[in-house]
N, C-alpha and C. Protein backbone atom coordinates (compact mmCIF):
# COMPACT_ATOMS: atom_id res chain seq x y z
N UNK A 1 8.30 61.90 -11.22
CA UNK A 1 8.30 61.50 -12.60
C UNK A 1 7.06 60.64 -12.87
N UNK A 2 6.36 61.00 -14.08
CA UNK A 2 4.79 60.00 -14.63
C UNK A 2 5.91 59.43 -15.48
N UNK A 3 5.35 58.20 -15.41
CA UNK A 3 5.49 57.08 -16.69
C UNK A 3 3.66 56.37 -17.21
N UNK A 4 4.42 56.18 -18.49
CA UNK A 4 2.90 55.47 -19.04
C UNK A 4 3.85 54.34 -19.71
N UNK A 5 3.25 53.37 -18.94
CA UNK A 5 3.65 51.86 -19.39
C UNK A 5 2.96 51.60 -20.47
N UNK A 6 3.86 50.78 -21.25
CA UNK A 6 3.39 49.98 -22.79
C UNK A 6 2.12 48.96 -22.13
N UNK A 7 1.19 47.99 -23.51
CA UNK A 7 0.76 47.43 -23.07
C UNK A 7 1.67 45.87 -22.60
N UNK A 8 2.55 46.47 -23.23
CA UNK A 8 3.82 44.82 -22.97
C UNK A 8 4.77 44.68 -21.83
N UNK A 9 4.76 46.16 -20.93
CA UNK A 9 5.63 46.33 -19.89
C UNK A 9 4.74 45.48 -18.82
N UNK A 10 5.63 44.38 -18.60
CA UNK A 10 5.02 43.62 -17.24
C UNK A 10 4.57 44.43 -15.82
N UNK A 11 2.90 43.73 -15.18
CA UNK A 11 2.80 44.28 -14.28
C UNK A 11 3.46 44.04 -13.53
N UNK A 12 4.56 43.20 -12.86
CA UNK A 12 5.74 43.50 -11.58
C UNK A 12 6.26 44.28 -11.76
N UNK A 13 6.63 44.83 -12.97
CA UNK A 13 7.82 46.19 -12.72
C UNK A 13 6.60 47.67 -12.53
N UNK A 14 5.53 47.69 -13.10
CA UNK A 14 4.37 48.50 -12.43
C UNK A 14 4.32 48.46 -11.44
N UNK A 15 4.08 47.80 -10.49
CA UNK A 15 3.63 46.96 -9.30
C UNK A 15 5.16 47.62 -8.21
N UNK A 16 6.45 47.28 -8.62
CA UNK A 16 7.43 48.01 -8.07
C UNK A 16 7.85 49.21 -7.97
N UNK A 17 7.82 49.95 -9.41
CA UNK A 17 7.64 51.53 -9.30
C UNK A 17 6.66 52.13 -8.51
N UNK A 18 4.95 51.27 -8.96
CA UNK A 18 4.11 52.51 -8.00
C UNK A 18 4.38 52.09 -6.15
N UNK A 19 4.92 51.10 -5.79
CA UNK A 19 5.34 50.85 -4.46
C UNK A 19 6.11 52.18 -3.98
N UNK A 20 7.06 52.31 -5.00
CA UNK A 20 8.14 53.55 -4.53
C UNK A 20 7.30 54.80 -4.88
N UNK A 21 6.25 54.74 -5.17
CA UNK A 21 5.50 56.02 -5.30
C UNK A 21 5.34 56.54 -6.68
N UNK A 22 6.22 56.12 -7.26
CA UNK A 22 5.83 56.62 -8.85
C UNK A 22 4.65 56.64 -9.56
N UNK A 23 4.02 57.39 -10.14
CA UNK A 23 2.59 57.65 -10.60
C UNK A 23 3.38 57.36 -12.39
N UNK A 24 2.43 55.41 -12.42
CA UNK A 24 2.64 54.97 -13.11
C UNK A 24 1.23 54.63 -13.77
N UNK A 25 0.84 55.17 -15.55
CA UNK A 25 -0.18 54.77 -16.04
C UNK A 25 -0.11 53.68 -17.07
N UNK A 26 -0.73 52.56 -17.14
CA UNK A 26 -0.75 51.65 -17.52
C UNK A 26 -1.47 51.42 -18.90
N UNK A 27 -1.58 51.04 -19.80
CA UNK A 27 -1.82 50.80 -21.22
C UNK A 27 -3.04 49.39 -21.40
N UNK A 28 -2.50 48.67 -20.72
CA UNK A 28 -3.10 47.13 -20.30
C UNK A 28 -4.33 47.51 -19.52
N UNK A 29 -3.64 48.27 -18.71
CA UNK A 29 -4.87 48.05 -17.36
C UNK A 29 -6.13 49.24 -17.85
N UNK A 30 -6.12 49.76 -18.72
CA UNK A 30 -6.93 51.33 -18.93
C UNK A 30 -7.37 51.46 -20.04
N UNK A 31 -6.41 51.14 -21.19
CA UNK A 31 -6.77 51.29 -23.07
C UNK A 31 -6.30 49.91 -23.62
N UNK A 32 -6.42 48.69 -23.32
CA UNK A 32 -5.75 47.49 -24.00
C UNK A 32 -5.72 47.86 -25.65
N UNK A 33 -4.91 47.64 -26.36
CA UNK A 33 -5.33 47.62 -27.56
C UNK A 33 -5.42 48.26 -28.51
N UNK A 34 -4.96 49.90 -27.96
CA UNK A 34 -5.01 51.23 -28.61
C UNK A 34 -3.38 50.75 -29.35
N UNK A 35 -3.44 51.48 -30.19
CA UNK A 35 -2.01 52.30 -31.07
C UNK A 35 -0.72 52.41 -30.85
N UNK A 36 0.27 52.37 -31.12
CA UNK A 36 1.23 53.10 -30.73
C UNK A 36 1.52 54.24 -30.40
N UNK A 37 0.96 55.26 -32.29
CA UNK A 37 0.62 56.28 -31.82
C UNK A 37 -0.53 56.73 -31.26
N UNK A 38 -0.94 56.60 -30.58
CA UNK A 38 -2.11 56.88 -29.69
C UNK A 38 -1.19 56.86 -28.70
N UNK A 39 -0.44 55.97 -27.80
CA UNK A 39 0.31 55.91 -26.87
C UNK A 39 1.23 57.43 -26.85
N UNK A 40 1.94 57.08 -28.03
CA UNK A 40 2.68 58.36 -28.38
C UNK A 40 1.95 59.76 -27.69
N UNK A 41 0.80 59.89 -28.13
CA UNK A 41 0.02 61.11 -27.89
C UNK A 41 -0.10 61.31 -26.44
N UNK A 42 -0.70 59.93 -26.29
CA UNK A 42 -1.38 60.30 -24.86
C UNK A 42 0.39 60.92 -23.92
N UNK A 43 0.85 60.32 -24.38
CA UNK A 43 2.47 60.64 -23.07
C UNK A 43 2.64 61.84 -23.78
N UNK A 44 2.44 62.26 -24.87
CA UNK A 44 3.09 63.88 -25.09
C UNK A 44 1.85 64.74 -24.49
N UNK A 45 0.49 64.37 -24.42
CA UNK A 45 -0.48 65.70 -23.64
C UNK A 45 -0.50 65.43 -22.23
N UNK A 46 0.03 64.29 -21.54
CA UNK A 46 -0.07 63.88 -20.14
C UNK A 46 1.30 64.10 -19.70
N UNK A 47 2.55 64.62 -20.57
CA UNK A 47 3.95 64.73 -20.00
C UNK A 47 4.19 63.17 -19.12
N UNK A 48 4.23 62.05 -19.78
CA UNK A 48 4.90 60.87 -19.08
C UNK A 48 5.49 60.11 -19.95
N UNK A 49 6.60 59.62 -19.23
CA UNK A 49 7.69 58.79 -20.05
C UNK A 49 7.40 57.58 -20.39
N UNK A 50 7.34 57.27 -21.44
CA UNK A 50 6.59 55.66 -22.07
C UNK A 50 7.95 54.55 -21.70
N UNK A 51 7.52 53.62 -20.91
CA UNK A 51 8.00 52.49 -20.87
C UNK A 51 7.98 51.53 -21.81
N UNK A 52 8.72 51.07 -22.26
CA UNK A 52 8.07 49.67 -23.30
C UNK A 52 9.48 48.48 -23.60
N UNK A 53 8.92 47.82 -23.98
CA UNK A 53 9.59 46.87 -24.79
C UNK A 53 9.48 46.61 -26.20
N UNK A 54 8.76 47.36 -27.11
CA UNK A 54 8.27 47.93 -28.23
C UNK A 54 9.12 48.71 -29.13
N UNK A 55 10.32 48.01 -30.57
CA UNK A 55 10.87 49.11 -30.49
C UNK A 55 10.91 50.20 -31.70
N UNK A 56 9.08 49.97 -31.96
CA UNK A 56 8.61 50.73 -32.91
C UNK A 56 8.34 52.13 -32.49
N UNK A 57 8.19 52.54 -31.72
CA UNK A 57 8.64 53.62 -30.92
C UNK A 57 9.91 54.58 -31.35
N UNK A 58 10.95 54.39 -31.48
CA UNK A 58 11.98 54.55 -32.12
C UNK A 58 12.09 54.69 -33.72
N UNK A 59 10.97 53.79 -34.18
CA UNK A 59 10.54 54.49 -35.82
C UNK A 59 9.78 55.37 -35.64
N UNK A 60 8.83 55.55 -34.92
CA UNK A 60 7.28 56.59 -34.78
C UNK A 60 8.17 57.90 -34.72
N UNK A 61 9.39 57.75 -33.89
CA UNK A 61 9.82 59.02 -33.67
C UNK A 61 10.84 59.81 -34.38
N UNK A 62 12.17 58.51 -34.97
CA UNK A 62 13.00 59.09 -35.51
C UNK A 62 12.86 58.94 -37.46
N UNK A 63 11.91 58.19 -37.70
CA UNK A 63 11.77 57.53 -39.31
C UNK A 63 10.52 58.71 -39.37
N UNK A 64 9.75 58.73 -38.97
CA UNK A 64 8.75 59.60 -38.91
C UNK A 64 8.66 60.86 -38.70
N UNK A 65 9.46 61.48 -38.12
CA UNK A 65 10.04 62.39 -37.44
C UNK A 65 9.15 63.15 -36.60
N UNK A 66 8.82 62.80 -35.51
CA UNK A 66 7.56 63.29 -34.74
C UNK A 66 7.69 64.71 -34.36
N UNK A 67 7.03 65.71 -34.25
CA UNK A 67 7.37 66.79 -33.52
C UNK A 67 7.09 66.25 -31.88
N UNK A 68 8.05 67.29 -31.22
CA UNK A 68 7.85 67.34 -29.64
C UNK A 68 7.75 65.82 -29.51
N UNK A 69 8.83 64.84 -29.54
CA UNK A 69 8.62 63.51 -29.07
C UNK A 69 8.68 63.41 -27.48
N UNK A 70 7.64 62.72 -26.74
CA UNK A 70 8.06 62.36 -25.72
C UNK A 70 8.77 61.22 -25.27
N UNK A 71 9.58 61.62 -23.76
CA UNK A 71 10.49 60.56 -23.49
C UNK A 71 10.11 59.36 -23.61
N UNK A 72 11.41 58.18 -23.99
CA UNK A 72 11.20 56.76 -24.22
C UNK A 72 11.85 55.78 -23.51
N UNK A 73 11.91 55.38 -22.25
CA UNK A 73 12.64 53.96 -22.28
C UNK A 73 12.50 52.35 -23.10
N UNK A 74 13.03 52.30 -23.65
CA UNK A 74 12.75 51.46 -24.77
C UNK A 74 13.91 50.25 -23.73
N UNK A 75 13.46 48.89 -23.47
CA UNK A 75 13.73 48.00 -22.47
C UNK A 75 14.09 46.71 -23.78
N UNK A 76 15.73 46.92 -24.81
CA UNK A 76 15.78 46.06 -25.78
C UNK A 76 16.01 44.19 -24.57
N UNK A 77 16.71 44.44 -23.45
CA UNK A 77 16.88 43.31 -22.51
C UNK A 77 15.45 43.35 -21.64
N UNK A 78 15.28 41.92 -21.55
CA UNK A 78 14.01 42.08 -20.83
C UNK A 78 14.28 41.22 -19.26
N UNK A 79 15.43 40.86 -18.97
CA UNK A 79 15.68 40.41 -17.65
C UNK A 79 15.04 39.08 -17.91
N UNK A 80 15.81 38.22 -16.92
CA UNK A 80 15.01 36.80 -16.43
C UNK A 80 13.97 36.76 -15.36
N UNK A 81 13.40 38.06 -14.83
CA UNK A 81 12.01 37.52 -14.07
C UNK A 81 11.23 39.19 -14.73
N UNK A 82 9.81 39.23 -14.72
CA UNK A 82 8.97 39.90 -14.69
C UNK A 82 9.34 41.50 -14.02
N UNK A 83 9.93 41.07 -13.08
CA UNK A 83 10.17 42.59 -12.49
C UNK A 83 11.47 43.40 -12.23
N UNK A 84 12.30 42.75 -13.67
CA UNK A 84 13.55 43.28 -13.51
C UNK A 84 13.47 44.48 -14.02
N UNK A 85 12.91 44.74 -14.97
CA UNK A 85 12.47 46.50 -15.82
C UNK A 85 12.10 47.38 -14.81
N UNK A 86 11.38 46.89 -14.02
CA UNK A 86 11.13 47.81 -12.27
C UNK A 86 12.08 48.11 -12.15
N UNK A 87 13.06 47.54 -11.57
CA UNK A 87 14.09 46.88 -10.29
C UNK A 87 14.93 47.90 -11.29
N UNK A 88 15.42 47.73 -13.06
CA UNK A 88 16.31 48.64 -12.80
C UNK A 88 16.43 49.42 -13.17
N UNK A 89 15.15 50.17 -13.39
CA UNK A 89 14.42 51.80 -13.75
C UNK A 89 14.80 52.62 -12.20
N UNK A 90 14.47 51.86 -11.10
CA UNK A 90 14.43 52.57 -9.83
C UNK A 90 15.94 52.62 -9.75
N UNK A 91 16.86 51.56 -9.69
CA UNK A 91 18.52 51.72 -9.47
C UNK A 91 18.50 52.91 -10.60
N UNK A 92 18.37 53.55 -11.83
CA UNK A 92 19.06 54.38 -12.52
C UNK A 92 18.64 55.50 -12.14
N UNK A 93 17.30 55.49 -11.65
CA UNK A 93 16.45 56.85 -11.13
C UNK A 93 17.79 57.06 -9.73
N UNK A 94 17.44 56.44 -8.64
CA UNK A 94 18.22 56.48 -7.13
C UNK A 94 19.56 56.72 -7.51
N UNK A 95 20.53 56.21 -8.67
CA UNK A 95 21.58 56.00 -8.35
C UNK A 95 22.04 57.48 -9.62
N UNK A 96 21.00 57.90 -10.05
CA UNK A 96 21.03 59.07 -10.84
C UNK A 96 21.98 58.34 -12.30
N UNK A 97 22.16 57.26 -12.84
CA UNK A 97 22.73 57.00 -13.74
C UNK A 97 22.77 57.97 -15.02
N UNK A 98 21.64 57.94 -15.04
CA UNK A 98 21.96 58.82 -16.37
C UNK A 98 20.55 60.10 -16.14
N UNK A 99 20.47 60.86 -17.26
CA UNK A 99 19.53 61.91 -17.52
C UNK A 99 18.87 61.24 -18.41
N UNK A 100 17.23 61.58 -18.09
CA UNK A 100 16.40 60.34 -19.32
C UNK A 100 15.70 61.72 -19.81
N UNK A 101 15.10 62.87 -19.52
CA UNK A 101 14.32 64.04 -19.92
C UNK A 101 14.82 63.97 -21.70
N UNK A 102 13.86 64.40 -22.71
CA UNK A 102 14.32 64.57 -23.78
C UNK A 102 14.93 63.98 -24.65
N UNK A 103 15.26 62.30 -24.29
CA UNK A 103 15.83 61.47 -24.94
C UNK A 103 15.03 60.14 -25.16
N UNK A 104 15.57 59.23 -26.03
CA UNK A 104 15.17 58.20 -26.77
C UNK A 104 16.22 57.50 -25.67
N UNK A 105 15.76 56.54 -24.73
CA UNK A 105 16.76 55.34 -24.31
C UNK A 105 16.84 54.13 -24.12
N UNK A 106 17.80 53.12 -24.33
CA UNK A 106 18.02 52.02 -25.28
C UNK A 106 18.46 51.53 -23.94
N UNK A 107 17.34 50.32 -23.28
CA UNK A 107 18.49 49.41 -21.99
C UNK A 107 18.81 48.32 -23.28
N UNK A 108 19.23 47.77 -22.55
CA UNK A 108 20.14 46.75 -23.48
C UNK A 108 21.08 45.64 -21.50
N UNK A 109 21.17 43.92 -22.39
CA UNK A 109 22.04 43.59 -21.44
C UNK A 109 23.53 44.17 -21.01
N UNK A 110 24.22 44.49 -21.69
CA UNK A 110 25.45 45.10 -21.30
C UNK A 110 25.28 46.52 -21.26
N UNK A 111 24.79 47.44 -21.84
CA UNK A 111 24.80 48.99 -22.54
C UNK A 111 23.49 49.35 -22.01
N UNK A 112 23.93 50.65 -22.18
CA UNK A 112 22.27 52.40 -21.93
C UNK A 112 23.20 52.96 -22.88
N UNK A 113 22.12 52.73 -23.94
CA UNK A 113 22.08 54.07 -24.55
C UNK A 113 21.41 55.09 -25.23
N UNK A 114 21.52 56.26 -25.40
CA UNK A 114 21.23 57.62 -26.04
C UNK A 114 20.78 58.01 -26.79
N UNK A 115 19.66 58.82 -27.24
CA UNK A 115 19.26 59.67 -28.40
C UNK A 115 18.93 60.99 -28.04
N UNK A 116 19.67 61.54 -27.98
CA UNK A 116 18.72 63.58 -27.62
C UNK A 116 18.30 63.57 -28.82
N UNK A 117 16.82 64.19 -28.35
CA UNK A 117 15.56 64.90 -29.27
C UNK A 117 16.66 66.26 -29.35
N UNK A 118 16.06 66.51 -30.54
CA UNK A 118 16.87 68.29 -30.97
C UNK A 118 16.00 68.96 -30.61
């Protein structure tokens, strides 16, 4: 799985995914400063799932109505250290929690939840 991190997704949880091997592209470290949609784009011609804490993302796609949206983890809880968005992207990946392909998804402290793209 590619992910393309927001420019707001902390580098520890970068830093933890690409440990486990994940081919993770970064926003901060490469384009500081670009767009949302620009972000948007780049993850729909590069096929990678946008990380963020951003949750304009969720307007770009559903107020707007984007064609072909690409996947979103949208991170509304942001944990008490830097590299909890790592820590529990990899538990949902390993522990297969849920299916993220084709959807809009909402961490949250108590809740995950859902949007299928049509």
């Amino acid at each position: 799985m590619q992910f393309l991190a927001n420019e707001n997704f902390p580098n520890p949880s970068i830093r933890i995914l690409r440990a486990i091997g994940f081919d993770v592209k970064s926003i901060a470290e490469e384009m500081p400063g670009i767009t949302d949609k620009a972000v948007v784009e780049i993850a729909r011609e590069t096929h990678r799932t946008i990380l963020t804490f951003d949750k304009d993302y969720g307007e770009l796609i559903f107020k707007y109505g984007m064609a072909s949206p690409p996947t979103v983890i949208f991170f509304r809880y942001k944990g008490v250290l830097p590299g909890f968005a790592g820590e529990f992207l990899l538990k949902m990946l390993t522990e297969k929690l849920i299916s993220l392909e084709d959807n809009f998804t909402v961490i949250e402290e108590q809740n995950i939840r859902q949007r299928r793209y049509q």
